[in-house]
Protein backbone atom coordinates (compact mmCIF):
# COMPACT_ATOMS: atom_id res chain seq x y z
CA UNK A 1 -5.19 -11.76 -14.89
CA UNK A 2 -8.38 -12.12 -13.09
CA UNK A 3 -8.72 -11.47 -9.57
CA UNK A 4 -8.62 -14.11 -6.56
CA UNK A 5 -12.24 -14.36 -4.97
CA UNK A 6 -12.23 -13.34 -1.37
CA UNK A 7 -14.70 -14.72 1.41
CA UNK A 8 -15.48 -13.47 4.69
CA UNK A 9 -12.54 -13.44 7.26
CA UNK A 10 -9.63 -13.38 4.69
CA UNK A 11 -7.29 -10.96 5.94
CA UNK A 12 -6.71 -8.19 2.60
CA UNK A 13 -3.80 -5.77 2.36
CA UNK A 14 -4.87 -2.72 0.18
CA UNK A 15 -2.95 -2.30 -2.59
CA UNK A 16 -3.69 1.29 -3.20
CA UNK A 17 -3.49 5.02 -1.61
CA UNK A 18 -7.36 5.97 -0.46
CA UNK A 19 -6.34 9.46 1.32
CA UNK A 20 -10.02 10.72 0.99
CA UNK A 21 -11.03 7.69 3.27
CA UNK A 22 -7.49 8.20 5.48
CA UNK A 23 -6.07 5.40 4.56
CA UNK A 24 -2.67 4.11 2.68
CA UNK A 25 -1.38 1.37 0.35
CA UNK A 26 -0.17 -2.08 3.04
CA UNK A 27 -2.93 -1.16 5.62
CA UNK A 28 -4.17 -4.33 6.86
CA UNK A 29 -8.21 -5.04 7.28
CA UNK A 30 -10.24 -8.06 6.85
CA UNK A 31 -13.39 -8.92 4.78
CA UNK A 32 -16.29 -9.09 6.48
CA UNK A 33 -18.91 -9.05 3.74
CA UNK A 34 -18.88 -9.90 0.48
CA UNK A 35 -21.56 -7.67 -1.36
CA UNK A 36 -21.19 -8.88 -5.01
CA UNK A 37 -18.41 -10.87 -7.13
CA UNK A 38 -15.11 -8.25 -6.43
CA UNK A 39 -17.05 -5.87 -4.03
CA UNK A 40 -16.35 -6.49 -0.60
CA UNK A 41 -16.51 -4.35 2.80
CA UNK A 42 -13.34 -4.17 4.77
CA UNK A 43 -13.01 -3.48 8.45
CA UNK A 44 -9.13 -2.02 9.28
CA UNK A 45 -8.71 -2.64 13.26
CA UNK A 46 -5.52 -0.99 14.93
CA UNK A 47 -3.28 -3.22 17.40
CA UNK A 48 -5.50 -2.30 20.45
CA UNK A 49 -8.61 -3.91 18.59
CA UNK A 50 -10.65 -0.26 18.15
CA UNK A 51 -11.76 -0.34 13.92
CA UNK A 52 -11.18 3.09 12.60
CA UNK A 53 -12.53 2.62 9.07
CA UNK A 54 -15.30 0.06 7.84
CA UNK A 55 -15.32 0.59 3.60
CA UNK A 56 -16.58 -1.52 0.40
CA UNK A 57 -13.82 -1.65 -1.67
CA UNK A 58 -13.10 -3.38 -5.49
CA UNK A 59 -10.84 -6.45 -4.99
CA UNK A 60 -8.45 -4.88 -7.54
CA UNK A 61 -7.80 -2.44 -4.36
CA UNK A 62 -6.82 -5.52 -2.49
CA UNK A 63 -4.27 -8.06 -2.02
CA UNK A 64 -5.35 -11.32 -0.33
CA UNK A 65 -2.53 -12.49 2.78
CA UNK A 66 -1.62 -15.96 3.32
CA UNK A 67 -0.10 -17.59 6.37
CA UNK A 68 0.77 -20.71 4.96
CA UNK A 69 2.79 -21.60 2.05
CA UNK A 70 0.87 -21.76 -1.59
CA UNK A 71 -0.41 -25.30 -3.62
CA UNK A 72 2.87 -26.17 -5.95
């Protein structure tokens, strides 16, 4: 199954463990570059607004989140 195309803004969950960057599998970030087809860097902000990791990641590491209800 090929993986969704994400664009600057989308808001990614990753969908993998990374513990030599310190981060875990559901952490939320958001795309905010898209450096080739599937590689993308990721900005993960905490609930006061202070990023504590900025990484390029494969979009097989990421799952895209919707807010409204999918196309039939």
């Amino acid at each position: 199954m090929a993986a969704t195309q994400l664009n600057e803004l989308d808001v990614v969950a990753l969908t993998v463990d990374l513990p030599e960057r310190k981060l875990a599998r559901g952490q939320v970030g958001a795309v905010v570059h898209v450096h080739a087809p599937g590689v993308y860097e990721v900005e993960f902000v905490d609930h006061t607004g202070h990023t504590y990791a900025v990484e390029t990641l494969r979009g097989e590491q990421l799952m895209q989140l919707r807010y409204e209800p999918a196309a039939a």
